[in-house]
Protein backbone atom coordinates (compact mmCIF):
# COMPACT_ATOMS: atom_id res chain seq x y z
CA UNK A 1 14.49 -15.60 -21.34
CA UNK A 2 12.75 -12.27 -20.97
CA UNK A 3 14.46 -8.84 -22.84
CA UNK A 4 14.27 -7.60 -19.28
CA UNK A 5 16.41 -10.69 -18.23
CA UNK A 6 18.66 -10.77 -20.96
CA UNK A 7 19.68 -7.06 -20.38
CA UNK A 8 20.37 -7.65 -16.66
CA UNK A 9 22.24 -10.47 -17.68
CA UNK A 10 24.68 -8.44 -19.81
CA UNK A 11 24.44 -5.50 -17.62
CA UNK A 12 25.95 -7.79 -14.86
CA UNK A 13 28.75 -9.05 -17.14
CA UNK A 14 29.99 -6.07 -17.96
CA UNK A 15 29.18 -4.41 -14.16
CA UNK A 16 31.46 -7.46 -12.92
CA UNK A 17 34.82 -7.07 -13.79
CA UNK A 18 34.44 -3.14 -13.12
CA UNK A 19 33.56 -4.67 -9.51
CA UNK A 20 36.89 -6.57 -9.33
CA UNK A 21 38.68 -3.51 -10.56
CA UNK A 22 36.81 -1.35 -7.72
CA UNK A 23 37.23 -3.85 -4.89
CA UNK A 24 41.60 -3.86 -5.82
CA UNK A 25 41.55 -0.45 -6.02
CA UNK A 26 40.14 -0.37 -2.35
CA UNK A 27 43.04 -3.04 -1.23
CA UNK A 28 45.86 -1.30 -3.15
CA UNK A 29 48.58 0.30 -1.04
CA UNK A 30 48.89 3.62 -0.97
CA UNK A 31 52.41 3.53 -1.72
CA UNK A 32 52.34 1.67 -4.79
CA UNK A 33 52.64 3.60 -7.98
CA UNK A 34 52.34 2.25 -11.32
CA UNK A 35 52.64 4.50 -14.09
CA UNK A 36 50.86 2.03 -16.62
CA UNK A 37 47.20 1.61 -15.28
CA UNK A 38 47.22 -1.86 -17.02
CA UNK A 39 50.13 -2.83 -15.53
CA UNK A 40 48.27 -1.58 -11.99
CA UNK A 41 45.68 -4.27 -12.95
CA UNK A 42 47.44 -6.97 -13.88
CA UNK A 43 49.52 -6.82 -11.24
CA UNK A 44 46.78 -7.25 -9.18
CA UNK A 45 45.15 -10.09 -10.58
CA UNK A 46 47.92 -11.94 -10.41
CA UNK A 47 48.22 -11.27 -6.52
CA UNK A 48 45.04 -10.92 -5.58
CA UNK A 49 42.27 -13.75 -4.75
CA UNK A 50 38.50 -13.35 -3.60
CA UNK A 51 36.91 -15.39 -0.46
CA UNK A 52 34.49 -17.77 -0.71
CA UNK A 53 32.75 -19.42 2.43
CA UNK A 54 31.27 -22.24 2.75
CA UNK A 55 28.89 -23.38 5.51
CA UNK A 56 30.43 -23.56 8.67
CA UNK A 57 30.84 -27.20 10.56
CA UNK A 58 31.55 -27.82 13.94
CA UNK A 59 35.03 -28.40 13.75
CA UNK A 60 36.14 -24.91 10.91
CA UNK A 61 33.53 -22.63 11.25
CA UNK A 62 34.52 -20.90 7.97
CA UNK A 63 36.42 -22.34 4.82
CA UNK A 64 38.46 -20.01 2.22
CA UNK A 65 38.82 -20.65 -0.89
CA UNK A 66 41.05 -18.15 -2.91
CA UNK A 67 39.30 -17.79 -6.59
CA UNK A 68 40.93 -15.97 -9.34
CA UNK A 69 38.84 -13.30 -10.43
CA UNK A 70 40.50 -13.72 -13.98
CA UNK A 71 38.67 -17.34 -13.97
CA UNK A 72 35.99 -16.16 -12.22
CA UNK A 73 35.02 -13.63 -15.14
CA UNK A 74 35.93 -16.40 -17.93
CA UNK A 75 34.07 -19.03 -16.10
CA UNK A 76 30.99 -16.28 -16.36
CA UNK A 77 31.59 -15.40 -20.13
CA UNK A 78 32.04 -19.18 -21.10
CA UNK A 79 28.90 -19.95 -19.42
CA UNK A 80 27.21 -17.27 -21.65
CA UNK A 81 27.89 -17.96 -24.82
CA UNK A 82 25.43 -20.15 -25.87
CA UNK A 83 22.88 -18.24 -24.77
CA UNK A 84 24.92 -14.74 -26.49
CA UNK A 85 24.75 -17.18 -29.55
CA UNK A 86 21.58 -18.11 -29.78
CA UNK A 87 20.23 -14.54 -29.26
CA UNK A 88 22.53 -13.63 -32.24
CA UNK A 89 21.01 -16.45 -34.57
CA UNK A 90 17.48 -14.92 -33.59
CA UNK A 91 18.39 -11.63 -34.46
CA UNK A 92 20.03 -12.12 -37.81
CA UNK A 93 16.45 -14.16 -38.55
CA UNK A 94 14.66 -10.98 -37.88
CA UNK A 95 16.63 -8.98 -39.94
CA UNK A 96 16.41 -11.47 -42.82
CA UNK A 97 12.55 -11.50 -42.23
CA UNK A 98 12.04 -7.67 -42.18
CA UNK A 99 14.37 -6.87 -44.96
CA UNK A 100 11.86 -9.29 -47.40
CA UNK A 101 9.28 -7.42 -46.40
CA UNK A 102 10.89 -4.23 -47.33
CA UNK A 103 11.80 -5.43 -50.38
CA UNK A 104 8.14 -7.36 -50.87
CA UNK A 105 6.73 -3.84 -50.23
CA UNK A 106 8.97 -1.81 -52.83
CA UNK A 107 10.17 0.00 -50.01
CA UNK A 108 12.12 2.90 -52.08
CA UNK A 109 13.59 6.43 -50.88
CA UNK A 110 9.88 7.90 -51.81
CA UNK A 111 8.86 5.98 -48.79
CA UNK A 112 10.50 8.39 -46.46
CA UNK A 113 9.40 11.59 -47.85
CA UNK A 114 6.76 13.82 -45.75
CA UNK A 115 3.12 14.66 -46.03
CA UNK A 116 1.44 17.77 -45.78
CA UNK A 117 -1.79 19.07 -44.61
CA UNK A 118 -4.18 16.39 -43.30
CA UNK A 119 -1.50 13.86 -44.18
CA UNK A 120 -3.40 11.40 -46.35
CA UNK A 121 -1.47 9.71 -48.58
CA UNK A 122 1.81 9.05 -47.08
CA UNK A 123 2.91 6.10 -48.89
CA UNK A 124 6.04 5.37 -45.90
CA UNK A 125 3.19 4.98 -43.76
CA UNK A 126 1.03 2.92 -45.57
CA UNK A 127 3.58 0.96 -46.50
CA UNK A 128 5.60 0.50 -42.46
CA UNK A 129 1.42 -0.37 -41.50
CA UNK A 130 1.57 -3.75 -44.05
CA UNK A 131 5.41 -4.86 -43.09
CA UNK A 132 4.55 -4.84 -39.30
CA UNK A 133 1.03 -6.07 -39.52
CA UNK A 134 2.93 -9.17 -41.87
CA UNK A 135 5.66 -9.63 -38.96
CA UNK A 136 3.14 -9.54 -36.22
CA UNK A 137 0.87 -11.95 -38.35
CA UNK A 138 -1.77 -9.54 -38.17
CA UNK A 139 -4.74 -8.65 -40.77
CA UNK A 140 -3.98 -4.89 -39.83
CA UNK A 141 -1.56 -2.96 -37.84
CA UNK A 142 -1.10 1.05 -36.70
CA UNK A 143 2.36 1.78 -36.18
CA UNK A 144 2.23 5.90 -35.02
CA UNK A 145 4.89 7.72 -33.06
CA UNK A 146 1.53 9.59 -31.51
CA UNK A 147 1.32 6.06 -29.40
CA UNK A 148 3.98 7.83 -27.03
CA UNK A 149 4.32 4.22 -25.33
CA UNK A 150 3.64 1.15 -24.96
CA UNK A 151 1.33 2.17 -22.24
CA UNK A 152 -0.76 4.62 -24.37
CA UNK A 153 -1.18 2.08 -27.24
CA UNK A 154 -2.40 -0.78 -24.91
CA UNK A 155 -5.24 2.09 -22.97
CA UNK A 156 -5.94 2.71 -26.78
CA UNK A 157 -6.62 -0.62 -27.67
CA UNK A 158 -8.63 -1.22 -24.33
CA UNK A 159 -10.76 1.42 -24.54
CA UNK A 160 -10.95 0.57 -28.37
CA UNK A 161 -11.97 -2.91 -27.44
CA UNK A 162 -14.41 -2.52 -24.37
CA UNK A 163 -17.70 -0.88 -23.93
CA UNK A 164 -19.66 0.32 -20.42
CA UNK A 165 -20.72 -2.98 -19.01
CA UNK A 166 -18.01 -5.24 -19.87
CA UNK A 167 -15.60 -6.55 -17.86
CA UNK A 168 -11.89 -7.46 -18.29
CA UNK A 169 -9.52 -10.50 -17.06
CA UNK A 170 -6.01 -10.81 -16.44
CA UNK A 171 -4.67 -14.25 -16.66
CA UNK A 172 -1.08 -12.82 -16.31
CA UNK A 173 -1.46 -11.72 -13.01
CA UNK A 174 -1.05 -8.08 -11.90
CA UNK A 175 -0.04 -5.86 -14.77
CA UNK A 176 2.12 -3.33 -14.61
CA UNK A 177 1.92 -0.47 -12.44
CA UNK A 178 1.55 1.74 -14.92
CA UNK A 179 -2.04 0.02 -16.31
CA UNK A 180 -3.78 1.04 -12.71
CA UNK A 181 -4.81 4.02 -13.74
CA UNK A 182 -5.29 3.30 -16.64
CA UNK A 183 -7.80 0.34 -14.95
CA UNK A 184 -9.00 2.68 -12.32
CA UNK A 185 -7.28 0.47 -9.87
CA UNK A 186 -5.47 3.80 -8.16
CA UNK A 187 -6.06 7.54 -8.79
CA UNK A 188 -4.25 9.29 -11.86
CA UNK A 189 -0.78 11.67 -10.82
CA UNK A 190 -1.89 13.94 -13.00
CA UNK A 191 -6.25 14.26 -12.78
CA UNK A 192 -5.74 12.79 -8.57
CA UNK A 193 -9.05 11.05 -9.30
CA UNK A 194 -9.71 7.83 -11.18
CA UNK A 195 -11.93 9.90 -14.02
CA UNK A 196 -11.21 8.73 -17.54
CA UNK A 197 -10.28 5.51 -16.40
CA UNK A 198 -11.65 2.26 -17.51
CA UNK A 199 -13.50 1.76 -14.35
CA UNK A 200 -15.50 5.67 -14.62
CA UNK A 201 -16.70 4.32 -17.65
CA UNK A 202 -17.97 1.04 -16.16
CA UNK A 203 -15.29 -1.24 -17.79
CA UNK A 204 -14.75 -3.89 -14.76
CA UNK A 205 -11.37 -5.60 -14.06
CA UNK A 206 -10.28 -9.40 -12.91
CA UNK A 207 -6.93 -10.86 -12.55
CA UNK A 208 -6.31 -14.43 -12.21
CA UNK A 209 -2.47 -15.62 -11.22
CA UNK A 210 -0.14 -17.66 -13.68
CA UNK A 211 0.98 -20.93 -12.83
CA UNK A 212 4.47 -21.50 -11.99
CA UNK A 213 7.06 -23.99 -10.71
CA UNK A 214 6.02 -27.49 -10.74
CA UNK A 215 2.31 -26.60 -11.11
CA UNK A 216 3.00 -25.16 -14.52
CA UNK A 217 4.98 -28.31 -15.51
CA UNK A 218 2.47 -30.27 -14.60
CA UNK A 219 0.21 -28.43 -17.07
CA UNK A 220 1.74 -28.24 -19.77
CA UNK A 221 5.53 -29.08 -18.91
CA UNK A 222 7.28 -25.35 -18.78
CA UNK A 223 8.09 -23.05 -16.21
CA UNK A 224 5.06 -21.01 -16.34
CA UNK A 225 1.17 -21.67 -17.42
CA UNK A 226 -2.14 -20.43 -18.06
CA UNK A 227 -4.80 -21.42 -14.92
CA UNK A 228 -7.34 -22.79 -17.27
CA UNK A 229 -9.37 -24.03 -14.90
CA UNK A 230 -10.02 -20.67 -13.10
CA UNK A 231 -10.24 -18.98 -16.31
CA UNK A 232 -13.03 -21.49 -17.13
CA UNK A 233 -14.62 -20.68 -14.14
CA UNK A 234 -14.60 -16.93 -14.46
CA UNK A 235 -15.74 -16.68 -17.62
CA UNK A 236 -18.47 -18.85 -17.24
CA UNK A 237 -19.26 -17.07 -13.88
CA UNK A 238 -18.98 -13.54 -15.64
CA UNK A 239 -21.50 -13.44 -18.76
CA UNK A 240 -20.10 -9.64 -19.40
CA UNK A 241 -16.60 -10.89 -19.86
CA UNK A 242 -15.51 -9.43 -22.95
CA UNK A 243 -11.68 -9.31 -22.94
CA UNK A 244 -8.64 -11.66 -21.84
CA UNK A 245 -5.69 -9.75 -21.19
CA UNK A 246 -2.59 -11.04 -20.98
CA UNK A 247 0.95 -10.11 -20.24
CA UNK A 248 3.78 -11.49 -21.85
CA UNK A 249 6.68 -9.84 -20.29
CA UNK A 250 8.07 -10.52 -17.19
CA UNK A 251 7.51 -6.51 -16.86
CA UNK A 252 9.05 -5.84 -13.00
CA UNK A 253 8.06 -9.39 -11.56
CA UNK A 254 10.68 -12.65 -11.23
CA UNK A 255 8.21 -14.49 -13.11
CA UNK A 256 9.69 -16.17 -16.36
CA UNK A 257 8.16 -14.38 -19.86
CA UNK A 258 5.01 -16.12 -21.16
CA UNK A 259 6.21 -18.39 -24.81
CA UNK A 260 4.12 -17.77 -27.23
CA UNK A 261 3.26 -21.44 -28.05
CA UNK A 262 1.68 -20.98 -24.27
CA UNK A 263 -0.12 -18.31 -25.17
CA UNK A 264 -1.45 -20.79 -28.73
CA UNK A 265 -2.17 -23.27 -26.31
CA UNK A 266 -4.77 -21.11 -24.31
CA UNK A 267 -6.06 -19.27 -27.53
CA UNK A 268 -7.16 -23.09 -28.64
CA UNK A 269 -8.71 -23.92 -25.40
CA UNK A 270 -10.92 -20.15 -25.95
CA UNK A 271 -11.69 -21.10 -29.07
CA UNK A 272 -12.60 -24.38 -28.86
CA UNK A 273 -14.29 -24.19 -25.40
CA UNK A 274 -16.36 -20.61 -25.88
CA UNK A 275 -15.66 -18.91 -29.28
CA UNK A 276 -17.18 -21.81 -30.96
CA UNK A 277 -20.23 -22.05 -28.96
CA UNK A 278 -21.02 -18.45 -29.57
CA UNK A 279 -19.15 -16.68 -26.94
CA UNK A 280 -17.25 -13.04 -28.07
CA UNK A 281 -14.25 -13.26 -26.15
CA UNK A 282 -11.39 -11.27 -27.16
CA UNK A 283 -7.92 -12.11 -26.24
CA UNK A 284 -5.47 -9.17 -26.29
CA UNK A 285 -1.42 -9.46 -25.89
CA UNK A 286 0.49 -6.82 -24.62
CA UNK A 287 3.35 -7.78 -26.23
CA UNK A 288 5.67 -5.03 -24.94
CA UNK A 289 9.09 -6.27 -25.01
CA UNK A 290 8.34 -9.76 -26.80
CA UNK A 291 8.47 -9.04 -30.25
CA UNK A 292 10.75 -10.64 -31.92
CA UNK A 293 12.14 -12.66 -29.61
CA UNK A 294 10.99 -15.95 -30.90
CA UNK A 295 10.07 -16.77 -34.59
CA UNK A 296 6.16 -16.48 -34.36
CA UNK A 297 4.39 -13.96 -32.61
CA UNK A 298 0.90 -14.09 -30.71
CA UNK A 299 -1.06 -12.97 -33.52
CA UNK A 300 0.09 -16.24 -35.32
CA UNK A 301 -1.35 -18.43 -32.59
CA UNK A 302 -4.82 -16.80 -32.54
CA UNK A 303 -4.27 -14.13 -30.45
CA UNK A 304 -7.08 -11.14 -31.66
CA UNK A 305 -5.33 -8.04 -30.43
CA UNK A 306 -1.77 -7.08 -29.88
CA UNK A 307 0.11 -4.06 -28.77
CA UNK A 308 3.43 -3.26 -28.75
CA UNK A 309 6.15 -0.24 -28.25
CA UNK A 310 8.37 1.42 -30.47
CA UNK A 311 11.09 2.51 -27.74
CA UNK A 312 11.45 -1.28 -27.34
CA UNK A 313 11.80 -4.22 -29.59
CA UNK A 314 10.80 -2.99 -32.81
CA UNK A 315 12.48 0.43 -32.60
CA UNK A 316 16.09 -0.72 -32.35
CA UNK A 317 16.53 2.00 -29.68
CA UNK A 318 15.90 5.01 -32.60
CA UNK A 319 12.23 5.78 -32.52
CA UNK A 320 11.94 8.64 -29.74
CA UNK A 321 8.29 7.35 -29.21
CA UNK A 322 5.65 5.16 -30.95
C-alpha cells in the first residue's frame, strides 16, 4: 500500500464517524435539547440505525437492514489494525536505521551550525549527504532544500542524465502531470511555450503501460508488473534509448505502488539482457513518496538513479522544501 493510499485510508477513518455525527445532527428534532453534547450523541447512537439495501428481487424490491453505526465504525477500526500495526513496526525500523547512521556519522551539535560565504565546508551537510546516500543504498546523494520539490529534483536529474539525441522511456505509464512540461509533452504556465523543456533540447519521450490484474500475476505473481516484453522491444527498436524511467508511486492513478523487489526484478533483466552486452541504459526511480516504506530501497536492487522529496517521506512533514 501506497503513502497516497494509506493517508486516504486514515483520512476516511477519521472523516467517518464525523459523517455519522453530521447525518444525526440532520435527523435530530428540533425540539430536543441536550445540554451535554455527548449525551446528544449517545443518545443518538443508541436510537439511531443506518439503511442498507440490498438488490431488489421480484417479490421485496428493497431490503433494510438497520446497522449500528457504533459497530459499523469498530468493525472499520478492527479491520485496520493490522495494517496500522504493521506500518508502526516499519516506522520504528526506520528510526532505528537512521539514528545508527547519525551516530555512525558523529552527528554532534557542530553539525547544525551555519556556513558563510560560498558555503564550503559545512560539515551538517556533508555529513546529512553520507546518511541519506547510506539509507538510499546509494554511492552518493544531494540532499538541498534548493530542490524546491520533488518535481525540480527529478527535471534535475533528467536533464543531468540525458543529452540532445537521446530518448527516454516510461515503463510506469504516464507520469505525473506535473513532468509534461517538464517532457515537453504540454506548454509551460509560466514560459506558454514548451522552451526549456526536454523535448526543445531534443531529449525524446516513450511510455510503455504497467501490467496489472491477472496479467501482472501471471508475470511475476503480484498485482502490478513491468511489460518486459515491450520494453525489450523498444529498446532494441530505439538505439538512442538512454534512460528508463520509472514511477513508483501510485502518484494520482488507482494503480497499486510499484515494490521494490519488482523494480530488482526488471533492473536484472536490464542488466543481464543489455548492460552486459554493452548497452548504456540508465534506469532512474522517482521515488517520491516510497522511501521508506519497505526495508530496501531501489538503489539496493540496481537501480542507477533515484530522486526523492523532502516535503514527503524523508522530511517528516518539517523541511519547508528540498
Amino acid at each position: 500500500m501506497s503513502s497516497i493510499q494509506r493517508s486516504l485510508t486514515i483520512f476516511y477513518c477519521f472523516l467517518l464517524p464525523f459523517s455519522v455525527v453530521y447525518a444525526l445532527h440532520k435527523r435530530a428534532a428540533p425540539s430536543r435539547s441536550h445540554s451535554d453534547p455527548h449525551d446528544y450523541l449517545r443518545h443518538q447512537l443508541q436510537h439511531c440505525h443506518v439503511t442498507s439495501t440490498s438488490a431488489p428481487t421480484s417479490t421485496n424490491p428493497t431490503t433494510s437492514i438497520p446497522i449500528s453505526p457504533r459497530l459499523m465504525i469498530e468493525d472499520a477500526t478492527k479491520g485496520l489494525i493490522k495494517r496500522f500495526w504493521s506500518v508502526d513496526q516499519q516506522t520504528k525500523r526506520s528510526m532505528d536505521r537512521i539514528l545508527s547512521l547519525y551516530e555512525e556519522e558523529k552527528v554532534d551539535a557542530a553539525s547544525f551550525h551555519g556556513v558563510d560565504g560560498y558555503g564550503h565546508g559545512d560539515i551538517g551537510r556533508e555529513k546529512l549527504d553520507v546518511i541519506i546516500a547510506k539509507l538510499m543504498g546509494a554511492e552518493k546523494a544531494a540532499v538541498r532544500l534548493q530542490f524546491f520539490s520533488g518535481t525540480h529534483a527529478i527535471a534535475s536529474a533528467l536533464f543531468g542524465a540525458l543529452r540532445p539525441g537521446d530518448n527516454m522511456l516510461c515503463i510506469s505509464g504516464h507520469p505525473y502531470d506535473t513532468l509534461e512540461e517538464v517532457i515537453g509533452q504540454r506548454d509551460g504556465h509560466q514560459t506558454g511555450s514548451r522552451v526549456g523543456s526536454l523535448l526543445d533540447w531534443g531529449i525524446g519521450y516513450g511510455e510503455i503501460e504497467l501490467l496489472e490484474g491477472e496479467e501482472a500475476r501471471k508475470e511475476n505473481g503480484d498485482r502490478v508488473a513491468f511489460d518486459l516484453k515491450s520494453i525489450d522491444i523498444a529498446i532494441e527498436k530505439d538505439p538512442q534509448l538512454k534512460l528508463i524511467h520509472i514511477q513508483r508511486s501510485c502518484g494520482y492513478k488507482w494503480r497499486p505502488s510499484i515494490p521494490v523487489m519488482e523494480i530488482g526484478r526488471l533492473c536484472d533483466h536490464i542488466r543481464r539482457k543489455f548492460k552486459e552486452k554493452g548497452r548504456d541504459i540508465i534506469i532512474f526511480v522517482d521515488n517520491c513518496y516510497g522511501e521508506l516504506v519497505e526495508e530496501i530501497e531501489p538503489c539496493h536492487v540496481g537501480a542507477d538513479i533515484c530522486a526523492g522529496s523532502l516535503i514527503k517521506n524523508l522530511g517528516g512533514t518539517l523541511a519547508p522544501s528540498g
